[in-house]
Each structure stands twice: as structure tokens, then as C-alpha cells.
Protein backbone atom coordinates (compact mmCIF):
# COMPACT_ATOMS: atom_id res chain seq x y z
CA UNK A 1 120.95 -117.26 96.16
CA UNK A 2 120.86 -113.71 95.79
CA UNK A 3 123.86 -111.24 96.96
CA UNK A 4 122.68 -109.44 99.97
CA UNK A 5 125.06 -107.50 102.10
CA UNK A 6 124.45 -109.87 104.88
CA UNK A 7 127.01 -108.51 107.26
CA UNK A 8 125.59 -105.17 107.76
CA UNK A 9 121.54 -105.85 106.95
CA UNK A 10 121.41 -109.85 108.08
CA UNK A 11 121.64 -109.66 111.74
CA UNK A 12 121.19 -107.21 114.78
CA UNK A 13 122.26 -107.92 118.00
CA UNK A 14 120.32 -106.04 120.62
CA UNK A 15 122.29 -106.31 123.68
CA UNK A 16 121.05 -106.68 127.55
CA UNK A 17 122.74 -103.64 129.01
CA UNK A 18 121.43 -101.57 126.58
CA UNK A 19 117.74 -102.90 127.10
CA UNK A 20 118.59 -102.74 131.11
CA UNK A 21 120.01 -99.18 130.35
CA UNK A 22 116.90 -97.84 128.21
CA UNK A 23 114.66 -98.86 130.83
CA UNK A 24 116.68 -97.34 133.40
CA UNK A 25 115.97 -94.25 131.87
CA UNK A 26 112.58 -94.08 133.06
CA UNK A 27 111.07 -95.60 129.72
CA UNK A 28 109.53 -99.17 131.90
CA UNK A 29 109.82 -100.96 128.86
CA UNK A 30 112.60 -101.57 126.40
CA UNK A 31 111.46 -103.23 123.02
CA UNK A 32 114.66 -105.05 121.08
CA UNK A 33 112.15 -105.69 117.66
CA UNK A 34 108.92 -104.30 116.29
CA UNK A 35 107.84 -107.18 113.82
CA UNK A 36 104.92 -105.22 112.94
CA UNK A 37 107.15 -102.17 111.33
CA UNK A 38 108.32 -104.46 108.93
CA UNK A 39 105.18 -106.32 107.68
CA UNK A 40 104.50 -109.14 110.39
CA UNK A 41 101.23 -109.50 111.12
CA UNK A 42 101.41 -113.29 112.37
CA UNK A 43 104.06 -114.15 115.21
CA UNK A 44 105.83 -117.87 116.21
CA UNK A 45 106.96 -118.09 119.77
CA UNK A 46 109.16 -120.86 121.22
CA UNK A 47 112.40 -122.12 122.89
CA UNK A 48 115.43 -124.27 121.44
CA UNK A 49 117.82 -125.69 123.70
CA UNK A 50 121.45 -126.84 122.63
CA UNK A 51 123.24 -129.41 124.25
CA UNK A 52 126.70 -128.58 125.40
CA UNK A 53 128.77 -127.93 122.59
CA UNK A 54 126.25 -128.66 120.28
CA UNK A 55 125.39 -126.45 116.91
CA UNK A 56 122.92 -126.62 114.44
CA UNK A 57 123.33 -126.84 110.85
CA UNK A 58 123.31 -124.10 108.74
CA UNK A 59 119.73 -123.02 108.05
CA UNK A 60 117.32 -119.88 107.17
CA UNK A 61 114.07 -119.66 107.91
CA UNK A 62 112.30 -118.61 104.38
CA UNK A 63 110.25 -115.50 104.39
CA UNK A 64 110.22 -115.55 108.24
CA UNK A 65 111.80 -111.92 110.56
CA UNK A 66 113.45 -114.39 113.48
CA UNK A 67 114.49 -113.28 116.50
CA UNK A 68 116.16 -115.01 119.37
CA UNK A 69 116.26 -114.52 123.18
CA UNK A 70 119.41 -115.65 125.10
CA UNK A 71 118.03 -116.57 128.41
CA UNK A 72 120.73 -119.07 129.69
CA UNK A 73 124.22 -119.86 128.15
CA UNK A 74 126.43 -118.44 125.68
CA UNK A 75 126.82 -118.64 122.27
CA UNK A 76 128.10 -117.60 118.80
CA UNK A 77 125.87 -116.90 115.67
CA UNK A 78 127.50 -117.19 112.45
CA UNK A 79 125.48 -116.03 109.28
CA UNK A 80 126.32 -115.43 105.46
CA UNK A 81 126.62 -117.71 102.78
CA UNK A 82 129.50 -119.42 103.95
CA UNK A 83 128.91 -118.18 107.50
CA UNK A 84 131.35 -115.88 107.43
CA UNK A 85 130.12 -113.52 110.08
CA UNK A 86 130.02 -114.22 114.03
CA UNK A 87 128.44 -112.72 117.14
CA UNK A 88 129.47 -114.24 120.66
CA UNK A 89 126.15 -113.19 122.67
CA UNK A 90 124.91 -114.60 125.82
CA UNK A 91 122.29 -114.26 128.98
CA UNK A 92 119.96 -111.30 127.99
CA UNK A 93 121.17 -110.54 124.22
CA UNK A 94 118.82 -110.94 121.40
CA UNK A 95 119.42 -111.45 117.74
CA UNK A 96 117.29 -110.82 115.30
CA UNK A 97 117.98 -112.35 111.56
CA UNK A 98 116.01 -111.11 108.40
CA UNK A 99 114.52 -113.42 106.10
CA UNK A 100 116.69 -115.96 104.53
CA UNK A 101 119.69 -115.31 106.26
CA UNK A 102 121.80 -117.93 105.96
CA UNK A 103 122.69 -119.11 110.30
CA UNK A 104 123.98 -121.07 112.85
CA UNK A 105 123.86 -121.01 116.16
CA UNK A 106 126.94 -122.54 118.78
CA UNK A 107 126.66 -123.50 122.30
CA UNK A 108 130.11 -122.52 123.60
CA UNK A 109 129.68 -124.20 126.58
CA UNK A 110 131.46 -127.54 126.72
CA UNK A 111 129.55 -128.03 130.31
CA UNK A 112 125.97 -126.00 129.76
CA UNK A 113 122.59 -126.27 127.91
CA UNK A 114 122.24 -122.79 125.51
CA UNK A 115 118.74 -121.36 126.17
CA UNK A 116 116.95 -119.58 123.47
CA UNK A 117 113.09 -117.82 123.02
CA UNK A 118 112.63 -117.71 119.39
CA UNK A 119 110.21 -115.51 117.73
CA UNK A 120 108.94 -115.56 113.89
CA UNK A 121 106.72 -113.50 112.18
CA UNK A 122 104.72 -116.13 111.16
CA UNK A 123 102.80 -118.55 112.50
CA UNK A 124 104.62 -121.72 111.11
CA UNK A 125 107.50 -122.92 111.85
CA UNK A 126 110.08 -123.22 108.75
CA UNK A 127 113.62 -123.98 108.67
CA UNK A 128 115.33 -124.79 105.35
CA UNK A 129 118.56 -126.68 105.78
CA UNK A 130 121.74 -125.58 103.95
CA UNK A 131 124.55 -127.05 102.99
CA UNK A 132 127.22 -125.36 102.28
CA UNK A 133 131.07 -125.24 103.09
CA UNK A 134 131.76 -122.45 106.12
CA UNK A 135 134.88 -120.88 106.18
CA UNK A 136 137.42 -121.81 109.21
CA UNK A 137 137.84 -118.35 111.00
CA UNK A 138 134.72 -115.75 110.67
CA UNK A 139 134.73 -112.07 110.98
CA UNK A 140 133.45 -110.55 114.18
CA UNK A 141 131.16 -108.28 113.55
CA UNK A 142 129.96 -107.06 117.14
């Protein structure tokens, strides 16, 4: 795997007051990412649902831009190779992850079901499955 500075170019959170504030500001319409700046021409749309408390294993998605939509629940994202970094998000946030980020994603909620839109920018669906050793306590990032 090669060394990317995954805490700072791996992930963005885009988060729902600031969409709810830019559209506030008379703009109607408050985009959280362009796929088509960066090269995607071909675009994956779909939900996951976690159970309470439930996680996935740490995965990327190959040559796929991924972004997320929290619509119900909260979470935390870890990401890195040894998942390292963390974002709590929840209702409204999105999270986008560039192309073979190493991620997880957390359902917090010991009584809730975690809600997600995912989008890719292409039109398959890929997830490669990792497996490596995470560390105990992550940094948080935002």
C-alpha cells in the first residue's frame, strides 16, 4: 500500500449546518461533492443500513470517489491504514472518502439502525475487504 497522507487528503466531512447555512444565504442549493471535477463520469447510488452497534470491516472501495449521506443515526468513520483517524457525524453530514481509503463505518447507537445514501463514481459496486490490525484509540480529526 502506498503512503498517502490519509488524514488530511482521505476524508471530508461536509457538515449539515453548513449545507443548511449556504443555502440560507440565498444560494437554493448547497452541493457537498462535485464528482465530475475530479474525473467521474459514471455515478453508484444506494443506501446501507447498520444494525445497532454494528460496524463493518475495514474496506476501500478501489478506484471509486465515495461519498456517504447520514440520513438517520449517528456514527463514527475511522480511515487510515490502521484506522487511525475518526469522525463522529450524524443526521445530515456527509463524508466523502477518495479512492482506496482504507474505512469503517460505526453505528454508535446501541438502540438505532445508522442510515446511509452512498454515492460512487462508478457504476459498480466494489468493496475490497482489509484486514488489518486498528489501533485502540484514534485521532479525531473533525
Amino acid at each position: 500500500m502506498d503512503k498517502r497522507d490519509w488524514r488530511n487528503d482521505g476524508v471530508k466531512v461536509v457538515r449539515a449546518a453548513d449545507l443548511q447555512r449556504a443555502t440560507a444565504e440565498g444560494r437554493g442549493r448547497a452541493m457537498a461533492f462535485d464528482f465530475a471535477s475530479i474525473g467521474g463520469s459514471k455515478v453508484l447510488m444506494g443506501t446501507v443500513s447498520l444494525p445497532p452497534n454494528g460496524r463493518t470491516g475495514a474496506h476501500h472501495h478501489g478506484t471509486c470517489n465515495t461519498a456517504i449521506y447520514v440520513t438517520s443515526g449517528r456514527s463514527e468513520i475511522r480511515w487510515g491504514e490502521q484506522l487511525e483517524y475518526s469522525a463522529k457525524i450524524g443526521q445530515g453530514d456527509f463524508v466523502y472518502f477518495a479512492p482506496y481509503v482504507p474505512h469503517q463505518e460505526v453505528n454508535l447507537d446501541p438502540d438505532e439502525t445508522l442510515d446511509l445514501v452512498v454515492v460512487r463514481s462508478e457504476h459498480f459496486s466494489f468493496r475490497a475487504d482489509l484486514h488489518l490490525e486498528p489501533i485502540d484509540h484514534p485521532e479525531q480529526v473533525y
